[in-house]
C-alpha atoms as a PDB file:
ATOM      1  CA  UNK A   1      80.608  80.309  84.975  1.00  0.00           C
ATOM      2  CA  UNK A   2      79.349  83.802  86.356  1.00  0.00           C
ATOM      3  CA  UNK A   3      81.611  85.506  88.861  1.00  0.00           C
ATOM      4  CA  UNK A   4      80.750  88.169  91.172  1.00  0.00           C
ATOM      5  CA  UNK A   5      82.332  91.384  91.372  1.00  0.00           C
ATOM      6  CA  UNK A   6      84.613  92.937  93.723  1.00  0.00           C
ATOM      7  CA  UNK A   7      85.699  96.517  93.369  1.00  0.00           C
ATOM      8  CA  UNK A   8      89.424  96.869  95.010  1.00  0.00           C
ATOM      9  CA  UNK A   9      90.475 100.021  96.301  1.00  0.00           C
ATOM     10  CA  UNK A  10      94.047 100.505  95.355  1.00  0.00           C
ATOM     11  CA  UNK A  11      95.693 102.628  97.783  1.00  0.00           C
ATOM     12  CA  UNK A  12      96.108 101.335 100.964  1.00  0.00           C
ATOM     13  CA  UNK A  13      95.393  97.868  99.517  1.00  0.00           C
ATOM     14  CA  UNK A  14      97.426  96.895  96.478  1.00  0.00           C
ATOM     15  CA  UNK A  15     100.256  99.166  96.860  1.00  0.00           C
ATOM     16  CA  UNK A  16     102.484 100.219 100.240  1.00  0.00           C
ATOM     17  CA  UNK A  17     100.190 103.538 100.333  1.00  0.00           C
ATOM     18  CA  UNK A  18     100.696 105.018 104.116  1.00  0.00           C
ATOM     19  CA  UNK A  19      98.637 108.020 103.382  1.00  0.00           C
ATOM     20  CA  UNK A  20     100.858 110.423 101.948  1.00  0.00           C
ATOM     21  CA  UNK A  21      99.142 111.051  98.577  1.00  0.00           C
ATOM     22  CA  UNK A  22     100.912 112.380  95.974  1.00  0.00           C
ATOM     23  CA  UNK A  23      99.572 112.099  92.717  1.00  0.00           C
ATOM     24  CA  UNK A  24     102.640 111.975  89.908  1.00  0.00           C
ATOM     25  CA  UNK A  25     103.787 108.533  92.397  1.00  0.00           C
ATOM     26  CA  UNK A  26     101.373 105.775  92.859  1.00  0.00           C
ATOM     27  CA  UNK A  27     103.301 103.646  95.896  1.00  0.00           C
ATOM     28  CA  UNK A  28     105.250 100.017  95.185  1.00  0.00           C
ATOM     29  CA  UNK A  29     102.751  97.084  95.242  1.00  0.00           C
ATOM     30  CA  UNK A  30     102.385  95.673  98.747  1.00  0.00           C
ATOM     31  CA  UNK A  31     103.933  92.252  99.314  1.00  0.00           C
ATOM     32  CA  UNK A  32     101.509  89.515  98.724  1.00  0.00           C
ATOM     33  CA  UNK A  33      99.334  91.251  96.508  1.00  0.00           C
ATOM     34  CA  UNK A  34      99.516  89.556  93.287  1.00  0.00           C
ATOM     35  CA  UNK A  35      99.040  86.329  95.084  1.00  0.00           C
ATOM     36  CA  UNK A  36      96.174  87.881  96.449  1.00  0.00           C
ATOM     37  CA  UNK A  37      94.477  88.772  92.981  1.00  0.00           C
ATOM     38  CA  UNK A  38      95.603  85.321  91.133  1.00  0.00           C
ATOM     39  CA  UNK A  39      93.602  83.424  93.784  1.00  0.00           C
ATOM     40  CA  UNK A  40      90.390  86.119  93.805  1.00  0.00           C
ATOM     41  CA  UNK A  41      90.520  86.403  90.248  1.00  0.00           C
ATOM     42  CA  UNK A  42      89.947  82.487  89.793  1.00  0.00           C
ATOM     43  CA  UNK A  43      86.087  83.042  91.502  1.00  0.00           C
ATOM     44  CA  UNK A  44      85.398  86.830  91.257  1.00  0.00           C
ATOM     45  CA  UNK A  45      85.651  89.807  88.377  1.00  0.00           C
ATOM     46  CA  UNK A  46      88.178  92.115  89.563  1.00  0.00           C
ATOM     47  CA  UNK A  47      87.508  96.397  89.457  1.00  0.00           C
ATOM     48  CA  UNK A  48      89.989  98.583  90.916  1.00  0.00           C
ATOM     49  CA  UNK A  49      88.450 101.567  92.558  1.00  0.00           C
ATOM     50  CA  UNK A  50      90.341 104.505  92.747  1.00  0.00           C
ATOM     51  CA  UNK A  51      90.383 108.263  91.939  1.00  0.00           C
ATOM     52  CA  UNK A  52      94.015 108.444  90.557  1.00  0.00           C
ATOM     53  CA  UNK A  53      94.007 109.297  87.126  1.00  0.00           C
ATOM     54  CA  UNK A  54      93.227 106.031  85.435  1.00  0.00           C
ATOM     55  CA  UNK A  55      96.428 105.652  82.833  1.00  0.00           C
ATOM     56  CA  UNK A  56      98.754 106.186  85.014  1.00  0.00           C
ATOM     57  CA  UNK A  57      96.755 103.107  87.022  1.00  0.00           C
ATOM     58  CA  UNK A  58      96.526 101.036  84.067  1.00  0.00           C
ATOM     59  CA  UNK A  59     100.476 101.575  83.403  1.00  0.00           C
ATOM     60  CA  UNK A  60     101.264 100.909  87.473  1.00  0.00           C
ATOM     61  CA  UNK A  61      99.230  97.968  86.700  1.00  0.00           C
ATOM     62  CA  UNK A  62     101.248  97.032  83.762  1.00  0.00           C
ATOM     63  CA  UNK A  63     104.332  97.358  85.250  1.00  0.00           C
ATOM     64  CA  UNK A  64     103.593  94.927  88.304  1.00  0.00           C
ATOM     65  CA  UNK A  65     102.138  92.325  86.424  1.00  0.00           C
ATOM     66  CA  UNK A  66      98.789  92.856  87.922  1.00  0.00           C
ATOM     67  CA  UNK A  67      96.617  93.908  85.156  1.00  0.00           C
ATOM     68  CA  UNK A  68      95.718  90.391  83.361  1.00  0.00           C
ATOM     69  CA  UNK A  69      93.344  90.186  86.823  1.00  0.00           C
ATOM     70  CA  UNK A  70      91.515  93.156  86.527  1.00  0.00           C
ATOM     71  CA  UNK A  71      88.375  93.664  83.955  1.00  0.00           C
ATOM     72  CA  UNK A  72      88.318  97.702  84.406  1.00  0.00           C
ATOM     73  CA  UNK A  73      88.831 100.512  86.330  1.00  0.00           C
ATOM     74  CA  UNK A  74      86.394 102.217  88.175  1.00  0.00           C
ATOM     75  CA  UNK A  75      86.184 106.045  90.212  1.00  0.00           C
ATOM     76  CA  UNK A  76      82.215 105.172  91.184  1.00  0.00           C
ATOM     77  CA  UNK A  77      81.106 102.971  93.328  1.00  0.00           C
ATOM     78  CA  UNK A  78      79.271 100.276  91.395  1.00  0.00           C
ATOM     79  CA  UNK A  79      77.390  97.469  92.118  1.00  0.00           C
ATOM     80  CA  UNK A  80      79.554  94.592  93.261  1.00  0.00           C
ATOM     81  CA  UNK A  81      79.234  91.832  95.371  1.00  0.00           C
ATOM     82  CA  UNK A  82      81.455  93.162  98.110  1.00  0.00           C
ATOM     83  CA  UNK A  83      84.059  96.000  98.466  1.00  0.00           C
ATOM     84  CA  UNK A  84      87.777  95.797  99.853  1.00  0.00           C
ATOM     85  CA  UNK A  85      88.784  98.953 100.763  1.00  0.00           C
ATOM     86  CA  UNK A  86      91.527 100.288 104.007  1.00  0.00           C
ATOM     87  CA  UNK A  87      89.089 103.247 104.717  1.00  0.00           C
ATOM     88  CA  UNK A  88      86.257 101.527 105.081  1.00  0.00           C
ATOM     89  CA  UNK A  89      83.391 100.592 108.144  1.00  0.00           C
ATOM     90  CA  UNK A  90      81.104  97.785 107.752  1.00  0.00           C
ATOM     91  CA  UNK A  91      77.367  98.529 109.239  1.00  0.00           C
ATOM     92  CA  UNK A  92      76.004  95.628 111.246  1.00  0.00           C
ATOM     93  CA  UNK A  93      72.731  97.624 111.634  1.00  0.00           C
ATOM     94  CA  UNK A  94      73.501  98.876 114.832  1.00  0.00           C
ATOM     95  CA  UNK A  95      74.149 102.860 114.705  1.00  0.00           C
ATOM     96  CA  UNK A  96      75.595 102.984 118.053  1.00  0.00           C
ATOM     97  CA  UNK A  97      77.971 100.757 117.400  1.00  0.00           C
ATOM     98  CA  UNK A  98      78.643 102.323 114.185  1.00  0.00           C
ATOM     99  CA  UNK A  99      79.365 105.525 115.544  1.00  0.00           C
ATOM    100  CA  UNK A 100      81.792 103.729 118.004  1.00  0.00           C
ATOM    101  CA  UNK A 101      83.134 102.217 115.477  1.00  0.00           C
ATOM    102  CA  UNK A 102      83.698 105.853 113.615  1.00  0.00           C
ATOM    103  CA  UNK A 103      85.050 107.139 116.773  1.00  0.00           C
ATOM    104  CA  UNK A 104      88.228 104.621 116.964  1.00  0.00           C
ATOM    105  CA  UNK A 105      88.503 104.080 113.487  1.00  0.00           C
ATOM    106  CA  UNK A 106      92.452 103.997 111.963  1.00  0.00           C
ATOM    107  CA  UNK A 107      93.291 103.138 108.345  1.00  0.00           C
ATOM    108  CA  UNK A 108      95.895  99.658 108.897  1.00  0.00           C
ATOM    109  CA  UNK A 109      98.825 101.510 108.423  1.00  0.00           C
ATOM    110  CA  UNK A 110      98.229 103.917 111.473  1.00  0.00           C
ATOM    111  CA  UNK A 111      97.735 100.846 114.066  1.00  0.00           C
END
């Protein structure tokens, strides 16, 4: 069976990231998120997408049990067949609304 693939930012969306980057700590894994990934993972290929240094990810991976749903690790923003990401603004081709959209815009964790 071929899956699509969706690249997952991790940050914001796997882990209880608030926006205080530091780089030596990556954040506890959010509550529900290996749920998340066993259901995904059962129709789509899994990429994390994230420019933390990518053993440290693999290990954080590791150590929360997460990493038998992910096929790779990713810093670029390859093709996929959608993207899941807490900084992120969809286009609906209209740029008005778009910048509107830019203008109010707040990452989950600032609402």
């Amino acid at each position: 069976m071929f899956k699509k693939t969706l690249l997952i930012d991790l940050d914001g969306v796997l882990n209880q990231y608030k926006g205080d980057f530091n780089k030596d700590i990556i954040p506890p894994v959010l509550n529900g998120a290996k749920e998340f990934l066993n259901k995904i993972s059962q129709k789509y290929d899994i990429k994390i997408f994230t420019t933390r240094n990518k053993l440290k990810t693999v290990k954080w991976l590791i150590e929360n049990e997460l990493d038998i749903f992910i096929i790779d690790i990713t810093d670029k923003k390859e093709l996929a067949w959608a993207y899941i990401d807490d900084r992120c603004i969809q286009f609906r081709g209209d740029f008005k609304q778009l910048i509107h959209d830019l203008e109010i815009f707040k990452p989950w964790y600032h609402n």
